[in-house]
C-alpha atoms as a PDB file:
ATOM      1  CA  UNK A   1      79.612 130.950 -15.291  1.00  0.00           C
ATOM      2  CA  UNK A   2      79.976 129.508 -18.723  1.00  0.00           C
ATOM      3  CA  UNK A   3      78.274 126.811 -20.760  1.00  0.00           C
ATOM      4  CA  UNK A   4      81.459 125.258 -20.950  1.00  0.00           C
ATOM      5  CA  UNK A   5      79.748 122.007 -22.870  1.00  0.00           C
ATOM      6  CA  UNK A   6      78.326 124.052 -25.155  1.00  0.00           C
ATOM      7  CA  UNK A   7      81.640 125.879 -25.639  1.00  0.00           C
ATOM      8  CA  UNK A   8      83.476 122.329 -26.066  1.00  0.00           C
ATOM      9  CA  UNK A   9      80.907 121.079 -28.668  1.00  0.00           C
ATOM     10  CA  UNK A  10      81.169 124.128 -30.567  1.00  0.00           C
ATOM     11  CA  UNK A  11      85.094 124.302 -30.787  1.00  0.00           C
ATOM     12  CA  UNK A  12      84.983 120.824 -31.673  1.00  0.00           C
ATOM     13  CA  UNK A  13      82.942 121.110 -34.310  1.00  0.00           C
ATOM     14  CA  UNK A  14      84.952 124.296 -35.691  1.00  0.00           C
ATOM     15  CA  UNK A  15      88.068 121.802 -35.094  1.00  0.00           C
ATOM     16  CA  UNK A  16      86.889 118.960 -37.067  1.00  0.00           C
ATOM     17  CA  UNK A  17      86.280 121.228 -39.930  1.00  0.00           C
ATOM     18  CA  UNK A  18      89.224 123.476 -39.467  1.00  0.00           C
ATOM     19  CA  UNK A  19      91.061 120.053 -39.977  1.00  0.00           C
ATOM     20  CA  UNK A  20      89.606 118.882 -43.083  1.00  0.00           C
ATOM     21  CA  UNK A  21      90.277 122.171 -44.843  1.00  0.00           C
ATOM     22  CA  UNK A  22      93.596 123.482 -43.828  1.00  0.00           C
ATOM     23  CA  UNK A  23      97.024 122.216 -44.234  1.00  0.00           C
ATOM     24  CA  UNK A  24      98.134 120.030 -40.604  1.00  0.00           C
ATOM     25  CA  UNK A  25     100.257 123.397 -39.523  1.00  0.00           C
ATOM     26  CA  UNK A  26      97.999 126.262 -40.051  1.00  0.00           C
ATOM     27  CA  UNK A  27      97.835 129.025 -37.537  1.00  0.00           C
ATOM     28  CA  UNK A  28      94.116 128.948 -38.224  1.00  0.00           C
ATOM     29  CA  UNK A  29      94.108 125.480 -36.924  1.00  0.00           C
ATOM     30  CA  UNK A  30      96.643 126.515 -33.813  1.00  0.00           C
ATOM     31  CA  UNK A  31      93.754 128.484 -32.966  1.00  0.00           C
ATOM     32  CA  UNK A  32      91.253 126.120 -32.739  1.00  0.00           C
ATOM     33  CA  UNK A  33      93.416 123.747 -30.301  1.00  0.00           C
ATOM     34  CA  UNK A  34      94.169 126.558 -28.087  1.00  0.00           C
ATOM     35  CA  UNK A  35      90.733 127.932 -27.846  1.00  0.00           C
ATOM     36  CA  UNK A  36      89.706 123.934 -26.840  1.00  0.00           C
ATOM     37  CA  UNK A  37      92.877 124.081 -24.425  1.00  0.00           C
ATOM     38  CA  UNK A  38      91.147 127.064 -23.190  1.00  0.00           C
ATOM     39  CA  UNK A  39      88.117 125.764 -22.890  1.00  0.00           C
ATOM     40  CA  UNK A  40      89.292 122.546 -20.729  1.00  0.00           C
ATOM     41  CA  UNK A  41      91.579 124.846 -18.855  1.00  0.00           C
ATOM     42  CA  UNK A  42      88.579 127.055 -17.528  1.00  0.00           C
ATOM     43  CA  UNK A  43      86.825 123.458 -16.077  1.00  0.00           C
ATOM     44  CA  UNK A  44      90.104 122.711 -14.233  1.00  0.00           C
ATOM     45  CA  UNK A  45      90.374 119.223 -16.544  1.00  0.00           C
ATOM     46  CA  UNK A  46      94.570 120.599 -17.158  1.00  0.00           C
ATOM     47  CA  UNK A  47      95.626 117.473 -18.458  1.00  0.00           C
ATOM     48  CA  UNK A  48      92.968 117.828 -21.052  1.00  0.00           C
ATOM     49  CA  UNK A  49      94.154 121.228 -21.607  1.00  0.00           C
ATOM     50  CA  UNK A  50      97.660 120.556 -21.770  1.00  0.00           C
ATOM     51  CA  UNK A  51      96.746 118.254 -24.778  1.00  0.00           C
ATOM     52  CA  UNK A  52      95.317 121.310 -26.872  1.00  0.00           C
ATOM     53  CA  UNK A  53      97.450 123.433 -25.784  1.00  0.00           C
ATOM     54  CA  UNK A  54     100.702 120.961 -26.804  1.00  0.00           C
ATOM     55  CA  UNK A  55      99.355 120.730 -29.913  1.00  0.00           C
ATOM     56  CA  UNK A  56      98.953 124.883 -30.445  1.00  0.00           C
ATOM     57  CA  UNK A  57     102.268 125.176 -29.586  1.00  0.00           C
ATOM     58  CA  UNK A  58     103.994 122.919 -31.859  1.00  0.00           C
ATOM     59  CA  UNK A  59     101.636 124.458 -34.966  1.00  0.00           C
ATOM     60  CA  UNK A  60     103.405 128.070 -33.381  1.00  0.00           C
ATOM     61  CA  UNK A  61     106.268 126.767 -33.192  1.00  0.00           C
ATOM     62  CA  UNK A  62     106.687 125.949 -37.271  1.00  0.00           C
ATOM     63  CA  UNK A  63     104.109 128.356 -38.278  1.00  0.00           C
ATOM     64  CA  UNK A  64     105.162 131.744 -36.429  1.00  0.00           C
ATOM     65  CA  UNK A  65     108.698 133.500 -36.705  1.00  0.00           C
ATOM     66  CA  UNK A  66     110.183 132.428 -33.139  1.00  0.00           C
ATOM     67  CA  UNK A  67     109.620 136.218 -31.976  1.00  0.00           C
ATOM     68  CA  UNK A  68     105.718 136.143 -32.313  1.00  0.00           C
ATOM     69  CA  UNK A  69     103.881 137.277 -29.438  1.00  0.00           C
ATOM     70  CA  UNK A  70     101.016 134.614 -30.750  1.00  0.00           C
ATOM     71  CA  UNK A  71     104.522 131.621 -29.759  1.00  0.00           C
ATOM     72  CA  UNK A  72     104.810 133.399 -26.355  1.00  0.00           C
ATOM     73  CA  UNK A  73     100.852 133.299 -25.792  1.00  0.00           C
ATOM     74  CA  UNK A  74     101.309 129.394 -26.315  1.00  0.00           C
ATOM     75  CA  UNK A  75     104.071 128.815 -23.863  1.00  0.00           C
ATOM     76  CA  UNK A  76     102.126 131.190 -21.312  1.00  0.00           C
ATOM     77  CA  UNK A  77      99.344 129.003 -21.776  1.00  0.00           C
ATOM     78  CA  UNK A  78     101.236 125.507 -21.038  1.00  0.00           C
ATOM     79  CA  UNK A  79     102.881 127.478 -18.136  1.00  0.00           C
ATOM     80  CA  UNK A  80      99.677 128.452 -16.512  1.00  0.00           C
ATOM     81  CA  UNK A  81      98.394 124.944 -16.880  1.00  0.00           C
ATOM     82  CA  UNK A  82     101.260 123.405 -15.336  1.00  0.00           C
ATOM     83  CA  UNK A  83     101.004 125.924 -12.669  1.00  0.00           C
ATOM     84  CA  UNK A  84      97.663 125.062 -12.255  1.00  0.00           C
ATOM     85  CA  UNK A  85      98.938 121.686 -11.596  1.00  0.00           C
ATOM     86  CA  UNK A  86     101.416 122.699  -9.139  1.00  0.00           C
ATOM     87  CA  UNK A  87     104.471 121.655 -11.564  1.00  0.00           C
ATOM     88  CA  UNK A  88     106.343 124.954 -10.815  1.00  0.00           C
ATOM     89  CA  UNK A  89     109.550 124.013 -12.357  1.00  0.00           C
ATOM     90  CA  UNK A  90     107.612 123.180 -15.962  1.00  0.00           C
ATOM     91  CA  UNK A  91     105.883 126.481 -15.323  1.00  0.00           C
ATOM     92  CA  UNK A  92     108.426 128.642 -14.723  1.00  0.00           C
ATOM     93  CA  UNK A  93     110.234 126.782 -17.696  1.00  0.00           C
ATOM     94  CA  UNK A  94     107.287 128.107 -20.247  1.00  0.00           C
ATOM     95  CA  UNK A  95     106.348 131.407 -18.887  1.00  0.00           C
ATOM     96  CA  UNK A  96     110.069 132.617 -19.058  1.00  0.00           C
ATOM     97  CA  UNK A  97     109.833 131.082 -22.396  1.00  0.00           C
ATOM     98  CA  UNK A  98     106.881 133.347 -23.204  1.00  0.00           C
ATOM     99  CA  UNK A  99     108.703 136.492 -21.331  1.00  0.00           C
ATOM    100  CA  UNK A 100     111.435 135.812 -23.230  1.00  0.00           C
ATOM    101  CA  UNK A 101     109.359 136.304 -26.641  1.00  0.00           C
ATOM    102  CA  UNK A 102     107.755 139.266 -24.937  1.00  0.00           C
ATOM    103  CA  UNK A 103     110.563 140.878 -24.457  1.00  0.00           C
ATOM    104  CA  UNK A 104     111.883 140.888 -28.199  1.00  0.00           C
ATOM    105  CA  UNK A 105     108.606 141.311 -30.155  1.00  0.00           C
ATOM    106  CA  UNK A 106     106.627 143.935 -27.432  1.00  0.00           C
ATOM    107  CA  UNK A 107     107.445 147.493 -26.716  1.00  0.00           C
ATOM    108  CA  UNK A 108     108.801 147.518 -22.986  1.00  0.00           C
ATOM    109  CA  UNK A 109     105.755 149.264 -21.645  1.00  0.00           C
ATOM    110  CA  UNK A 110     103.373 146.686 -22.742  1.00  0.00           C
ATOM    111  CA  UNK A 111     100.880 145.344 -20.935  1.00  0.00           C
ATOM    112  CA  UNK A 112     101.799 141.538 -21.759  1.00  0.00           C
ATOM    113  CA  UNK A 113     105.212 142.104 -20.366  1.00  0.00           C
ATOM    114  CA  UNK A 114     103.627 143.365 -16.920  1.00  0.00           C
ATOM    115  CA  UNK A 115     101.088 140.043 -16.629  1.00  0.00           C
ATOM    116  CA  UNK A 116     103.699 138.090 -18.373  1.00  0.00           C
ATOM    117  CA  UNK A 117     106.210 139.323 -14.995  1.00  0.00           C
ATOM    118  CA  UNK A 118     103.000 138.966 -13.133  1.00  0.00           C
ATOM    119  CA  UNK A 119     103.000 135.657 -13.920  1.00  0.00           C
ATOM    120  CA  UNK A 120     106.251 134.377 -13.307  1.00  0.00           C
ATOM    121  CA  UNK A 121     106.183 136.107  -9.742  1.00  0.00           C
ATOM    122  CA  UNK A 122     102.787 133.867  -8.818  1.00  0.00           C
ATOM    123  CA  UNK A 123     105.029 130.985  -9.546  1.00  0.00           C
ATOM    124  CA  UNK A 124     107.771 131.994  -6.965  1.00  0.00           C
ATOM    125  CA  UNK A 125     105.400 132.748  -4.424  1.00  0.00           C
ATOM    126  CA  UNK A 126     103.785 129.688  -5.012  1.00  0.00           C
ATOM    127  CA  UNK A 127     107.073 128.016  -4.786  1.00  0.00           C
ATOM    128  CA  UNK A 128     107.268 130.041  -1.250  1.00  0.00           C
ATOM    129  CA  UNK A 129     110.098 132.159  -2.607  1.00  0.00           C
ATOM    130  CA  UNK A 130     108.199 135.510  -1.267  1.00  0.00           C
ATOM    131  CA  UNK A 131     111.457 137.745  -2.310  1.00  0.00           C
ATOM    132  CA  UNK A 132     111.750 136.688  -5.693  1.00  0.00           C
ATOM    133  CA  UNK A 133     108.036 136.462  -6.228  1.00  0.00           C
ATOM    134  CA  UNK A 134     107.845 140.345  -4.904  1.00  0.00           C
ATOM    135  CA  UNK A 135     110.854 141.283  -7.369  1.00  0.00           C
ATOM    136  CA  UNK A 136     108.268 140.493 -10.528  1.00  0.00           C
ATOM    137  CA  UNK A 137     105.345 141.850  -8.831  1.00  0.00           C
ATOM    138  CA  UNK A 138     106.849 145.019  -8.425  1.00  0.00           C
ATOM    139  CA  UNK A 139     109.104 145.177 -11.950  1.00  0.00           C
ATOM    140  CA  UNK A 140     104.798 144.138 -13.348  1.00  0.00           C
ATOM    141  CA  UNK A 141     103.929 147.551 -11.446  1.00  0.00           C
ATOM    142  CA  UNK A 142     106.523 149.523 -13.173  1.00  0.00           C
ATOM    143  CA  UNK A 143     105.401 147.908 -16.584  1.00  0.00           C
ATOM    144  CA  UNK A 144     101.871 148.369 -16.102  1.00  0.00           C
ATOM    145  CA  UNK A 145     101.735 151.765 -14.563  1.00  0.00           C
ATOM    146  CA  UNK A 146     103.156 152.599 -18.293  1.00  0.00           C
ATOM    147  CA  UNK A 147     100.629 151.140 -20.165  1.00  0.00           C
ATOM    148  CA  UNK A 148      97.650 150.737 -18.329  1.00  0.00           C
ATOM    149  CA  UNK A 149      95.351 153.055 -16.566  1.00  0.00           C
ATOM    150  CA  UNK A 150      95.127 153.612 -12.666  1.00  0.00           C
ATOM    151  CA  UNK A 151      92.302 151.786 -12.244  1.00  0.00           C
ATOM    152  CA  UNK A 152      92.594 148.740 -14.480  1.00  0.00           C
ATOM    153  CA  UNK A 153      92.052 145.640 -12.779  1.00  0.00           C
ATOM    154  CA  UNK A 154      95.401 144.330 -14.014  1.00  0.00           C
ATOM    155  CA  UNK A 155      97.352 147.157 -12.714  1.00  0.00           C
ATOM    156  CA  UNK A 156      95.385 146.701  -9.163  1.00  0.00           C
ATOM    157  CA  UNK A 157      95.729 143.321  -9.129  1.00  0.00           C
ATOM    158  CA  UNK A 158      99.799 143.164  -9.527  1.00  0.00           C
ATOM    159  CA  UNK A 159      99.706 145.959  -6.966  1.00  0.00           C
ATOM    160  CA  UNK A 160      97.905 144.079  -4.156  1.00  0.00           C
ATOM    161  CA  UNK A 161     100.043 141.098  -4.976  1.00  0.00           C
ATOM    162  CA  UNK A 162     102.872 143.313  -4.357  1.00  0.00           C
ATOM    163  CA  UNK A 163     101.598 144.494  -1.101  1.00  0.00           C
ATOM    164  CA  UNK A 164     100.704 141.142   0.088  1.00  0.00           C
ATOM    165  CA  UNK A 165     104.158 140.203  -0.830  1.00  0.00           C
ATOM    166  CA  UNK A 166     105.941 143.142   1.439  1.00  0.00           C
ATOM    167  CA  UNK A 167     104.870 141.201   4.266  1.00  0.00           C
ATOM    168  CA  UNK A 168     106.834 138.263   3.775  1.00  0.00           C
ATOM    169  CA  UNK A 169     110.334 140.713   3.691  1.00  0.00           C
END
């Protein structure tokens, strides 16, 4: 896989001067916190992440009208980390944050309202709540069979978690 040292040292150092030369709550600067959150999320070290990723979020959060898809990729990212962590109620918290977003600033057939659905349903069927879980898989179907061709591995992934899910009715 990745160099993900090398990755670190390099979005540190594009941090550190990112932070000298920009005001504190620049979306440039956003940037560089989530792409370290991303960085720390990819080596499973989510509390590390969740640092970064705070810190993204509250440069969105001033920076960004409150309908910017770049605010909802910021909550998605917190939610994913705290799913990660198995803190489902936090997750579920942030990704409907996110979907919320989505769903005012995208197009309805957009592909980051299908993973954003996606998403939400791996929550519930984490949370063992098979039902809901295949309600969101199958509305991320709908979505993504709109926007997304028949054999993207998006598309095919919401569709086997759908199927898995049809077992548990």
């Amino acid at each position: 896989m990745g160099d993900y040292s090398k990755a670190l040292e390099f979005h540190e150092k594009s941090l550190k001067i990112r932070e000298k030369v920009l005001p504190p709550n620049h979306p440039d600067l956003g940037t560089s916190y989530n792409n370290t959150g991303q960085v720390y999320n990819n080596m499973g070290d989510y509390s590390k992440a969740l640092e970064f990723y705070e810190k993204d979020l509250e440069i969105a959060k001033k920076a960004l009208h409150p309908t910017h898809p770049d605010l909802a990729i910021s909550y998605n990212n917190i939610g994913q980390v705290h799913n990660h962590m198995s803190d489902y109620s936090k997750a579920l918290e942030f990704y409907e944050k996110a979907h919320k977003i989505f769903e005012k600033a995208l197009p309805s057939n957009h592909p980051n309202l299908a993973i954003s659905k996606h998403d939400i349903g791996c929550v519930y069927e984490d949370m063992g709540e098979y039902s809901k879980a295949n309600q969101f898989y199958e509305r991320a179907v709908e979505v993504a069979q709109l926007s997304l061709p028949a054999n993207h591995e998006h598309l095919q992934l919401v569709r086997i978690r759908s199927l898995d899910d049809d077992m548990f009715d």
